[in-house]
PDB file of N, CA and C in Angstrom:
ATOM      1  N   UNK A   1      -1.340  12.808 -20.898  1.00  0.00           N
ATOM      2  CA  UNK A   1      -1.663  13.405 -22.172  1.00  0.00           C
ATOM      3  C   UNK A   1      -1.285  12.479 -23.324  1.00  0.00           C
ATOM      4  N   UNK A   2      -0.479  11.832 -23.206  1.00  0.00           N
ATOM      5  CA  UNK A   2       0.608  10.747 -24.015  1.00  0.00           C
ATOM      6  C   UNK A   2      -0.208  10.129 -24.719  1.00  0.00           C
ATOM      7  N   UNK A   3      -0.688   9.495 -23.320  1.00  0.00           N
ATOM      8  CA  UNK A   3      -1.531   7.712 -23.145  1.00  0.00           C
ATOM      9  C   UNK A   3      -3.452   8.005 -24.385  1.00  0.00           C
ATOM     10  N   UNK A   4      -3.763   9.563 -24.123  1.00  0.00           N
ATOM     11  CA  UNK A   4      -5.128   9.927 -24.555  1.00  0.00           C
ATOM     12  C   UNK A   4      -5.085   9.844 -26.490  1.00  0.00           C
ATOM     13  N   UNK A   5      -3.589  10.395 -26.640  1.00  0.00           N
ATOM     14  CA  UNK A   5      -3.840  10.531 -27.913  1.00  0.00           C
ATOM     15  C   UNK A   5      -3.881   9.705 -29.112  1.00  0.00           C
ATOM     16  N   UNK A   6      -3.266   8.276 -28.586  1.00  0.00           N
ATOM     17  CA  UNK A   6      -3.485   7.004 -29.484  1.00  0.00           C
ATOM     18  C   UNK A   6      -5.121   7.052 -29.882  1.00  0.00           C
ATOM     19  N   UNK A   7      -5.833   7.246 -28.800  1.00  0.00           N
ATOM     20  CA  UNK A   7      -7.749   6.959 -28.799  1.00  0.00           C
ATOM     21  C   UNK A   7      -7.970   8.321 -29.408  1.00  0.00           C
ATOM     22  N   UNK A   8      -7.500   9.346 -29.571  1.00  0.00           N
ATOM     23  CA  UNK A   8      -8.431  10.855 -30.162  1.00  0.00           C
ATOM     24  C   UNK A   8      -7.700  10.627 -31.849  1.00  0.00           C
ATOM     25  N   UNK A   9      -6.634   9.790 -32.071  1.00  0.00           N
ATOM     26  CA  UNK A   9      -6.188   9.758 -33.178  1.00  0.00           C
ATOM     27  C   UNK A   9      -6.870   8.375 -34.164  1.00  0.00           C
ATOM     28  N   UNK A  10      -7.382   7.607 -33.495  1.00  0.00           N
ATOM     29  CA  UNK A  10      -7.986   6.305 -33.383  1.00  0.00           C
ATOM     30  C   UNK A  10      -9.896   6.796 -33.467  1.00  0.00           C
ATOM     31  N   UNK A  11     -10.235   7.595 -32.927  1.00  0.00           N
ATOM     32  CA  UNK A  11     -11.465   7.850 -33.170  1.00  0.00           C
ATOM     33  C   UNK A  11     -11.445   9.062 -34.498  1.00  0.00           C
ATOM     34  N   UNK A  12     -10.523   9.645 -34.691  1.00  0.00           N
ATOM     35  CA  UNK A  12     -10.758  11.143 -35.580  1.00  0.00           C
ATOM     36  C   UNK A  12     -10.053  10.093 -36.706  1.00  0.00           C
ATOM     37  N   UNK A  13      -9.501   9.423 -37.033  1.00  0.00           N
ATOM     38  CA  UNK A  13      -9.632   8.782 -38.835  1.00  0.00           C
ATOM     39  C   UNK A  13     -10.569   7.916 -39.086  1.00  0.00           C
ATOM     40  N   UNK A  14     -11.107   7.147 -37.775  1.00  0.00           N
ATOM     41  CA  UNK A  14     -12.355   6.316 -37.982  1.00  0.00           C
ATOM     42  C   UNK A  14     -13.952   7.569 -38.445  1.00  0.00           C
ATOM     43  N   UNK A  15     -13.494   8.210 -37.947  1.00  0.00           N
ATOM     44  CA  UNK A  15     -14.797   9.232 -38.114  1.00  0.00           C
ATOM     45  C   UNK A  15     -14.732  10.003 -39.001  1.00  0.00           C
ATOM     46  N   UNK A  16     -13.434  10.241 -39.970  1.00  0.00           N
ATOM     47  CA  UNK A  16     -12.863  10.812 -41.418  1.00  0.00           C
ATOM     48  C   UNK A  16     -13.307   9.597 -42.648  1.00  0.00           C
ATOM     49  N   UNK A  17     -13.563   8.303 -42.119  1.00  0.00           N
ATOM     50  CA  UNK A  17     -13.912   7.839 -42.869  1.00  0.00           C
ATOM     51  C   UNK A  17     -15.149   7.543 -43.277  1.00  0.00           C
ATOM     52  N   UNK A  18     -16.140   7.973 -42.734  1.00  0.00           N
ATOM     53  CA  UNK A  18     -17.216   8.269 -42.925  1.00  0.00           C
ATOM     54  C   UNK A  18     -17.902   9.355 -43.638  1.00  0.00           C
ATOM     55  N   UNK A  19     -16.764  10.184 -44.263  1.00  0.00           N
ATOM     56  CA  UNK A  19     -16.708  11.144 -45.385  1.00  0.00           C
ATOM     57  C   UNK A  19     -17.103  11.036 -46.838  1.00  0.00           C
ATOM     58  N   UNK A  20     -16.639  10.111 -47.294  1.00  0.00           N
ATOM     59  CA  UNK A  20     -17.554   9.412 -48.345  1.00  0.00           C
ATOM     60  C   UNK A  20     -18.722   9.340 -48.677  1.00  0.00           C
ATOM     61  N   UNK A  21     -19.224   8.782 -47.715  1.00  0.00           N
ATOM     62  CA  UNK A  21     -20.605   8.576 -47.667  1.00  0.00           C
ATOM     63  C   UNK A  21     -21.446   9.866 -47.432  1.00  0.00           C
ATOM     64  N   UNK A  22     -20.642  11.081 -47.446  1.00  0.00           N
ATOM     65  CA  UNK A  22     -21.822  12.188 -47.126  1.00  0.00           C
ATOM     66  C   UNK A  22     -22.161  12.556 -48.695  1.00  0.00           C
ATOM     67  N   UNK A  23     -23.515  13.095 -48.732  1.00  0.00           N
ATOM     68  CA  UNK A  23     -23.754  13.139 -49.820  1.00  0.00           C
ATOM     69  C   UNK A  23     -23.531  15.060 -50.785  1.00  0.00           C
ATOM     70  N   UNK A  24     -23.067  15.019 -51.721  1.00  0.00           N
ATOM     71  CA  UNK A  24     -22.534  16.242 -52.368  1.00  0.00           C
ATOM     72  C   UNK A  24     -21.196  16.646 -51.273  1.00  0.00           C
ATOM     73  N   UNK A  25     -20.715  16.004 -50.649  1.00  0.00           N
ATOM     74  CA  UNK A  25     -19.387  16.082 -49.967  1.00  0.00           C
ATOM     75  C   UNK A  25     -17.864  16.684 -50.663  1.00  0.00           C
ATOM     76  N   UNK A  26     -17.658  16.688 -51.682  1.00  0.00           N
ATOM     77  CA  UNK A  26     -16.803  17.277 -52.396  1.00  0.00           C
ATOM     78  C   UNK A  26     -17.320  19.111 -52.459  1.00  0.00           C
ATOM     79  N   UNK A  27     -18.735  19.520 -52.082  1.00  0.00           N
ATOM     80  CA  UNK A  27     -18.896  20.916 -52.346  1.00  0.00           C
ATOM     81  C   UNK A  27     -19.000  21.764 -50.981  1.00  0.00           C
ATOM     82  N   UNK A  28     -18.950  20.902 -49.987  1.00  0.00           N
ATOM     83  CA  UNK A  28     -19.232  21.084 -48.677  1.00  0.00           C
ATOM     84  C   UNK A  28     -17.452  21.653 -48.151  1.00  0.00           C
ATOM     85  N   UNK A  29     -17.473  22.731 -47.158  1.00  0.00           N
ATOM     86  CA  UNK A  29     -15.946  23.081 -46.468  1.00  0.00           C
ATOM     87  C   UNK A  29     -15.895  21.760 -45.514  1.00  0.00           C
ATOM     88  N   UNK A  30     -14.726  22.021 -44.868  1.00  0.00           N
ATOM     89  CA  UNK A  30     -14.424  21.056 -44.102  1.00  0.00           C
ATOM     90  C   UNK A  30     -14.993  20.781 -42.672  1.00  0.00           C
ATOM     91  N   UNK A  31     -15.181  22.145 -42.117  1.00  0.00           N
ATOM     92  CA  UNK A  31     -16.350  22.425 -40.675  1.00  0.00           C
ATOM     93  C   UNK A  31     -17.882  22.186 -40.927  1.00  0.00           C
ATOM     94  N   UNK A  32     -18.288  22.442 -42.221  1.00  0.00           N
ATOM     95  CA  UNK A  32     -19.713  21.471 -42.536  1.00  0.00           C
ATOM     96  C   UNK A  32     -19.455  20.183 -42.552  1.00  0.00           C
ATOM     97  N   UNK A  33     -18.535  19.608 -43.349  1.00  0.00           N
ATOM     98  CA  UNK A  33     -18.431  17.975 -43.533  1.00  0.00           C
ATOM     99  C   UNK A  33     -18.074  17.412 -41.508  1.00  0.00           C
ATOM    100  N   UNK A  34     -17.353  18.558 -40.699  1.00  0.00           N
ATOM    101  CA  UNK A  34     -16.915  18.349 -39.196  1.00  0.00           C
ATOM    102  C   UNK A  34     -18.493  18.326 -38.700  1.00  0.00           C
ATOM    103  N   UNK A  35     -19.397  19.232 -38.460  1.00  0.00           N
ATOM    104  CA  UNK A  35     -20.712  19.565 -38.283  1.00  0.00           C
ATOM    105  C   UNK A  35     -21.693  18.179 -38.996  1.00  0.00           C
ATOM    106  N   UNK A  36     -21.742  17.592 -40.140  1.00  0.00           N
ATOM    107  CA  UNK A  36     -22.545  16.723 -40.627  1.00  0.00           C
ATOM    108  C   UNK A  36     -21.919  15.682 -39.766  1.00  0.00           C
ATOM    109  N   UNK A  37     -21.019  14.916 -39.753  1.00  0.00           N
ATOM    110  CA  UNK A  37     -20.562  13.973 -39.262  1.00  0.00           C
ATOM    111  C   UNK A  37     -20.683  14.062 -37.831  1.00  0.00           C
ATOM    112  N   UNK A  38     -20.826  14.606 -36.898  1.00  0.00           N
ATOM    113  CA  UNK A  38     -20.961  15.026 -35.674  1.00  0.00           C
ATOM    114  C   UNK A  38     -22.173  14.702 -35.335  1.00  0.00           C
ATOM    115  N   UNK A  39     -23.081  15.614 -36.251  1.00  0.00           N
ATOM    116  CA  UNK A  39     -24.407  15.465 -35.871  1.00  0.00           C
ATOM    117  C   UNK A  39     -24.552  14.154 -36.228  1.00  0.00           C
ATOM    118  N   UNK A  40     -24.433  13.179 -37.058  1.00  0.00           N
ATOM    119  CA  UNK A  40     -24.833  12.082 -37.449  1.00  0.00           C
ATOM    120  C   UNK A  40     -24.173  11.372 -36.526  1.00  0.00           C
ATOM    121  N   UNK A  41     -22.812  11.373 -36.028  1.00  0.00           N
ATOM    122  CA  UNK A  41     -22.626  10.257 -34.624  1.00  0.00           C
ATOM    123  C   UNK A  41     -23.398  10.598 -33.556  1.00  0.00           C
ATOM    124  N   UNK A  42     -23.311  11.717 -33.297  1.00  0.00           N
ATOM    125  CA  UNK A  42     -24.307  11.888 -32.218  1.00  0.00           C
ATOM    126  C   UNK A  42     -25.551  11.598 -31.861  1.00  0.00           C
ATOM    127  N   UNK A  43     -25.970  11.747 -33.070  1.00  0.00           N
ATOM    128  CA  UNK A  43     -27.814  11.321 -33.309  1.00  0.00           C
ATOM    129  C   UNK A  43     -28.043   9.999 -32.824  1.00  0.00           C
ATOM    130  N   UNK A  44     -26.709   9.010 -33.800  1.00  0.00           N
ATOM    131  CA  UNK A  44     -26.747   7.573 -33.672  1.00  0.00           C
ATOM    132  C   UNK A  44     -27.155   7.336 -32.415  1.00  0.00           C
ATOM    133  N   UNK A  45     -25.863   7.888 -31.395  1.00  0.00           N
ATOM    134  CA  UNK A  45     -25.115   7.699 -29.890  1.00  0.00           C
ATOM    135  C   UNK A  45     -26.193   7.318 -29.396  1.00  0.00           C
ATOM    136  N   UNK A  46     -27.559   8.501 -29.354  1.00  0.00           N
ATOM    137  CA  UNK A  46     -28.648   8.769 -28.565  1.00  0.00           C
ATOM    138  C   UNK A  46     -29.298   8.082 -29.097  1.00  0.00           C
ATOM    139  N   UNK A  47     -29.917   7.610 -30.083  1.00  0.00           N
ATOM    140  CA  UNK A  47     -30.686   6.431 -30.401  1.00  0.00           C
ATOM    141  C   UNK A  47     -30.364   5.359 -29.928  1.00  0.00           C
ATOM    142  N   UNK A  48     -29.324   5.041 -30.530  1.00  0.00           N
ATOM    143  CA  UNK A  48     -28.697   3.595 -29.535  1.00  0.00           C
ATOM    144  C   UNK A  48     -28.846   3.153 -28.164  1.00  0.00           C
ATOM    145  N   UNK A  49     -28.485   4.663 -27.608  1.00  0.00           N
ATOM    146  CA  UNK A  49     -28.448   4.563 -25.793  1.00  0.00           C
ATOM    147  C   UNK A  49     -30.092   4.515 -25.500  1.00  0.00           C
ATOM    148  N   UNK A  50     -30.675   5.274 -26.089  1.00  0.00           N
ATOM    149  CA  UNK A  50     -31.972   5.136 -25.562  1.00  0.00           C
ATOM    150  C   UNK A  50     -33.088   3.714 -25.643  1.00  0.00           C
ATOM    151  N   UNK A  51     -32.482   2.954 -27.167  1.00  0.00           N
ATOM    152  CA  UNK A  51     -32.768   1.732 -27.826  1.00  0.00           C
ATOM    153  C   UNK A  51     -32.572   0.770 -26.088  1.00  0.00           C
ATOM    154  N   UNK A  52     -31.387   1.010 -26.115  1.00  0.00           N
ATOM    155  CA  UNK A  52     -30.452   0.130 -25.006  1.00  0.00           C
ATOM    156  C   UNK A  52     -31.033   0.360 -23.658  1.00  0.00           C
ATOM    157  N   UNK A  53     -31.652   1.592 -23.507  1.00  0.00           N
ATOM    158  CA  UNK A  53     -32.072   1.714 -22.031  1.00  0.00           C
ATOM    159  C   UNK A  53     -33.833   1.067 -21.879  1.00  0.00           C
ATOM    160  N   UNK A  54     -34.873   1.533 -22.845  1.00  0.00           N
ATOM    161  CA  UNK A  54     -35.687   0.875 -22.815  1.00  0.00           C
ATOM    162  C   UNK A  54     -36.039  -0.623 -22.760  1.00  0.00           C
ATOM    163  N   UNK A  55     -34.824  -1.209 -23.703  1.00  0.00           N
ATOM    164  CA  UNK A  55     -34.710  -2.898 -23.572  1.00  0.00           C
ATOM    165  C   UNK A  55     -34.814  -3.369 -22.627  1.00  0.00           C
ATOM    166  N   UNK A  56     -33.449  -2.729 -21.606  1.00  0.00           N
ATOM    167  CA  UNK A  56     -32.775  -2.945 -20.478  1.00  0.00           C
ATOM    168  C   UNK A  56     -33.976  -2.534 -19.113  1.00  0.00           C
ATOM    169  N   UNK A  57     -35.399  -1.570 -19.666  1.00  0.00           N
ATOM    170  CA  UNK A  57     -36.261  -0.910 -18.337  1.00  0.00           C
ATOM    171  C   UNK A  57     -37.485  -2.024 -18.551  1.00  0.00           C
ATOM    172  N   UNK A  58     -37.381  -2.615 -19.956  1.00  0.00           N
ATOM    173  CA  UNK A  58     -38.466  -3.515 -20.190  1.00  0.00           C
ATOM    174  C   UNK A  58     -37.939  -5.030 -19.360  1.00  0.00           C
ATOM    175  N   UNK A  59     -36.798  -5.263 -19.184  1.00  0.00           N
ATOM    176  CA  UNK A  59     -36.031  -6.786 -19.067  1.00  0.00           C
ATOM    177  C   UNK A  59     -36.151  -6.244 -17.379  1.00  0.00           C
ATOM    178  N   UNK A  60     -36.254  -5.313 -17.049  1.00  0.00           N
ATOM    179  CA  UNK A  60     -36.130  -5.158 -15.050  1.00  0.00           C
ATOM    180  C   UNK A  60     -37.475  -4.835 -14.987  1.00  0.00           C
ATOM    181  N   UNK A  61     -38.091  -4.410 -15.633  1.00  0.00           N
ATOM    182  CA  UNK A  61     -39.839  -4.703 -15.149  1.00  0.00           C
ATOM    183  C   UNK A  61     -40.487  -5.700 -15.315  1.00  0.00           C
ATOM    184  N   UNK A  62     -40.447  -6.718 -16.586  1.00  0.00           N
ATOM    185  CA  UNK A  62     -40.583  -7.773 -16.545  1.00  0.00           C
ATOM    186  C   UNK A  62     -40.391  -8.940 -15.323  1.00  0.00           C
ATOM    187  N   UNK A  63     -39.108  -8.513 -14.330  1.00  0.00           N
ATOM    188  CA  UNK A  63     -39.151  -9.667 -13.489  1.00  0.00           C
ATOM    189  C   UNK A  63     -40.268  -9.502 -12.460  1.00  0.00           C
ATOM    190  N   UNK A  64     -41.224 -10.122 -11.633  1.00  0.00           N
ATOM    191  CA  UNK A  64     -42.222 -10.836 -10.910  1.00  0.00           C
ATOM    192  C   UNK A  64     -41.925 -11.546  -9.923  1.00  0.00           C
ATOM    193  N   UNK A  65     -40.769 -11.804  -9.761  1.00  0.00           N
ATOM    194  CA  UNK A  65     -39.806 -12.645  -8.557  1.00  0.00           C
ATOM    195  C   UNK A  65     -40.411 -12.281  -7.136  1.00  0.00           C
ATOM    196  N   UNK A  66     -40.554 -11.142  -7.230  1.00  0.00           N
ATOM    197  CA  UNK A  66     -40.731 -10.424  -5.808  1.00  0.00           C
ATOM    198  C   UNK A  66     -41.876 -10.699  -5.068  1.00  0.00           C
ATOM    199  N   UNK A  67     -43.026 -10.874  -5.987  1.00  0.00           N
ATOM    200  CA  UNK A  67     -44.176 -11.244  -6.008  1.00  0.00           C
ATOM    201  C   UNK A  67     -44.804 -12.616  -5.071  1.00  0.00           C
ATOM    202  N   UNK A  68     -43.546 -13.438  -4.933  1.00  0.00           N
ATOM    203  CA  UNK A  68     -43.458 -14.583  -4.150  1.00  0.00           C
ATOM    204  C   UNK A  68     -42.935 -14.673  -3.114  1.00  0.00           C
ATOM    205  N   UNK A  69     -41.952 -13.742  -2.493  1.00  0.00           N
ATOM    206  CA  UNK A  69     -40.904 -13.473  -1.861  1.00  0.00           C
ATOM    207  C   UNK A  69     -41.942 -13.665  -0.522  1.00  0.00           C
ATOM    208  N   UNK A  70     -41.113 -13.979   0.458  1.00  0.00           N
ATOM    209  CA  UNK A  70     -42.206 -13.954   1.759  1.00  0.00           C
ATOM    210  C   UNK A  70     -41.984 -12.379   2.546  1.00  0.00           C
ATOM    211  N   UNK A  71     -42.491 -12.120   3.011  1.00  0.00           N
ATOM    212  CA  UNK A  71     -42.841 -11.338   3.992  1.00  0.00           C
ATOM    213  C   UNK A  71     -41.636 -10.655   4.679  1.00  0.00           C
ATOM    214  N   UNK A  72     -41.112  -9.220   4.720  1.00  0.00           N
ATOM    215  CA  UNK A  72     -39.544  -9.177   5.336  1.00  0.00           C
ATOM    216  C   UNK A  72     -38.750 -10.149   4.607  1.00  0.00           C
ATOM    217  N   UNK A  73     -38.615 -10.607   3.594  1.00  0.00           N
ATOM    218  CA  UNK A  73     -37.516 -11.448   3.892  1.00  0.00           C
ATOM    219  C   UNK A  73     -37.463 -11.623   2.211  1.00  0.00           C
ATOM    220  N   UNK A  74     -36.801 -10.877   1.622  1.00  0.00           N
ATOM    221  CA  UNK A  74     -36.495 -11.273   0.074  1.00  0.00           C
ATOM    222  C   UNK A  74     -35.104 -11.579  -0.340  1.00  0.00           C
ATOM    223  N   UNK A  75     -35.615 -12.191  -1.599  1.00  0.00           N
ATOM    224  CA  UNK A  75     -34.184 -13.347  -2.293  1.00  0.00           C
ATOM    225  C   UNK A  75     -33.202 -12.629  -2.317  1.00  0.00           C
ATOM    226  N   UNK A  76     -31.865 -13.459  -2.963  1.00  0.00           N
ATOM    227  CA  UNK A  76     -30.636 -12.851  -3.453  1.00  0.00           C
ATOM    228  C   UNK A  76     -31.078 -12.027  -4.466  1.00  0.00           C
ATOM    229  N   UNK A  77     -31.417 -12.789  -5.412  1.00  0.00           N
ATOM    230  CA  UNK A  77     -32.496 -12.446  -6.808  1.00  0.00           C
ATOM    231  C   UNK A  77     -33.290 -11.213  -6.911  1.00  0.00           C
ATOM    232  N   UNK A  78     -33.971 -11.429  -5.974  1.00  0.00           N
ATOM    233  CA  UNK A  78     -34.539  -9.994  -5.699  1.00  0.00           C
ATOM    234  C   UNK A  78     -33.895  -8.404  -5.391  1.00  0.00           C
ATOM    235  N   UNK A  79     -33.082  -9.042  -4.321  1.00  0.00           N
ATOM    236  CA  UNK A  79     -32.190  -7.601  -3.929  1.00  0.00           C
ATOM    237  C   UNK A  79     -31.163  -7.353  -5.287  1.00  0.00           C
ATOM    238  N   UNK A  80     -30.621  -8.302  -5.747  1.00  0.00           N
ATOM    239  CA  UNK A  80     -30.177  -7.657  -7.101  1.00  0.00           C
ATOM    240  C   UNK A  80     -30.689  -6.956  -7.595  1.00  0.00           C
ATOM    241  N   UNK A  81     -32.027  -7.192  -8.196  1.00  0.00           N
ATOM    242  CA  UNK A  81     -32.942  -6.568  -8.839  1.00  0.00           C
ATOM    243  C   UNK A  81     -33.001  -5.646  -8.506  1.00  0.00           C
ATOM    244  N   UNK A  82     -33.612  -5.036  -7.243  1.00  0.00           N
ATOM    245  CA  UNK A  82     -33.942  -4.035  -7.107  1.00  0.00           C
ATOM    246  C   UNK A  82     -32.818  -2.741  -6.838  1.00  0.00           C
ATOM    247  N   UNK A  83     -30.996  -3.450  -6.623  1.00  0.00           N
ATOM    248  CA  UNK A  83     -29.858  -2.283  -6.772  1.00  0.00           C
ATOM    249  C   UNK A  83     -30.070  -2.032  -8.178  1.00  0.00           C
ATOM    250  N   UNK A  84     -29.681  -2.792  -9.216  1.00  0.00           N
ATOM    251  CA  UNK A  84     -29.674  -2.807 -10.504  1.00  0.00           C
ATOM    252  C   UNK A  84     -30.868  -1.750 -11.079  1.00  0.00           C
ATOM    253  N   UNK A  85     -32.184  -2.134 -10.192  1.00  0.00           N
ATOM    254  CA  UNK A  85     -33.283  -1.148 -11.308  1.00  0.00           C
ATOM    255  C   UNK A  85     -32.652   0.609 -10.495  1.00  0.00           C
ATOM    256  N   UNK A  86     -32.788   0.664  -9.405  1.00  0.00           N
ATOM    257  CA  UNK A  86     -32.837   1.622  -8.671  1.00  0.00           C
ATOM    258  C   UNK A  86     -31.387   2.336  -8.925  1.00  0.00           C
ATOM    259  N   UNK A  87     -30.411   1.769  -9.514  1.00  0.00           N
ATOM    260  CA  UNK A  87     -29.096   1.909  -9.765  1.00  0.00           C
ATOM    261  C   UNK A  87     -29.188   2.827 -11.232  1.00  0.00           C
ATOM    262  N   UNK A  88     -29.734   2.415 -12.240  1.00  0.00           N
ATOM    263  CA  UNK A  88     -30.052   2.043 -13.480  1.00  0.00           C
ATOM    264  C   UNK A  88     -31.048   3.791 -13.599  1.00  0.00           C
ATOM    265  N   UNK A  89     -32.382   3.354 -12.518  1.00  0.00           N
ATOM    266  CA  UNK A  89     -33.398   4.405 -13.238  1.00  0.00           C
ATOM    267  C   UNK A  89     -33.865   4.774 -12.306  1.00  0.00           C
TER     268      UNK A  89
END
């Protein structure tokens, strides 16, 4: 319990400081300004992750490696590939 609360005390003033920036924020209670800020990391989170996963589904479809591979018998290269995509998506 000790060890958790450096990081929940470490994320909750980093995320108090983003208070400022809300707009008419001085007329807002404190569970709206909790609620705006929430929704707005969250929103980010999922944009980001999704930004990050398409990159990442475009960069493992892109490879063609396999395409050469002989018969039974594929690369190092390849079998990466295919834990990583199959791992992944």
């Amino acid at each position: 319990m000790s060890s958790t609360l450096p990081r929940i005390q470490f994320l909750s003033s980093s995320l108090w400081k983003l208070v400022p920036y809300i707009p008419f924020n001085h007329d807002l209670t404190r569970p709206s300004q909790i609620a705006i800020i929430s929704t707005t990391v969250g929103t980010s989170l999922i944009l980001f992750s999704s930004l990050l996963r398409r990159f990442m589904l475009r960069a493992l479809l892109g490879y063609q490696g396999w395409l050469y591979d002989e018969v039974k018998k594929r690369s190092i290269k390849t079998t990466i590939w295919g834990v990583t995509f199959f791992d992944f998506y």
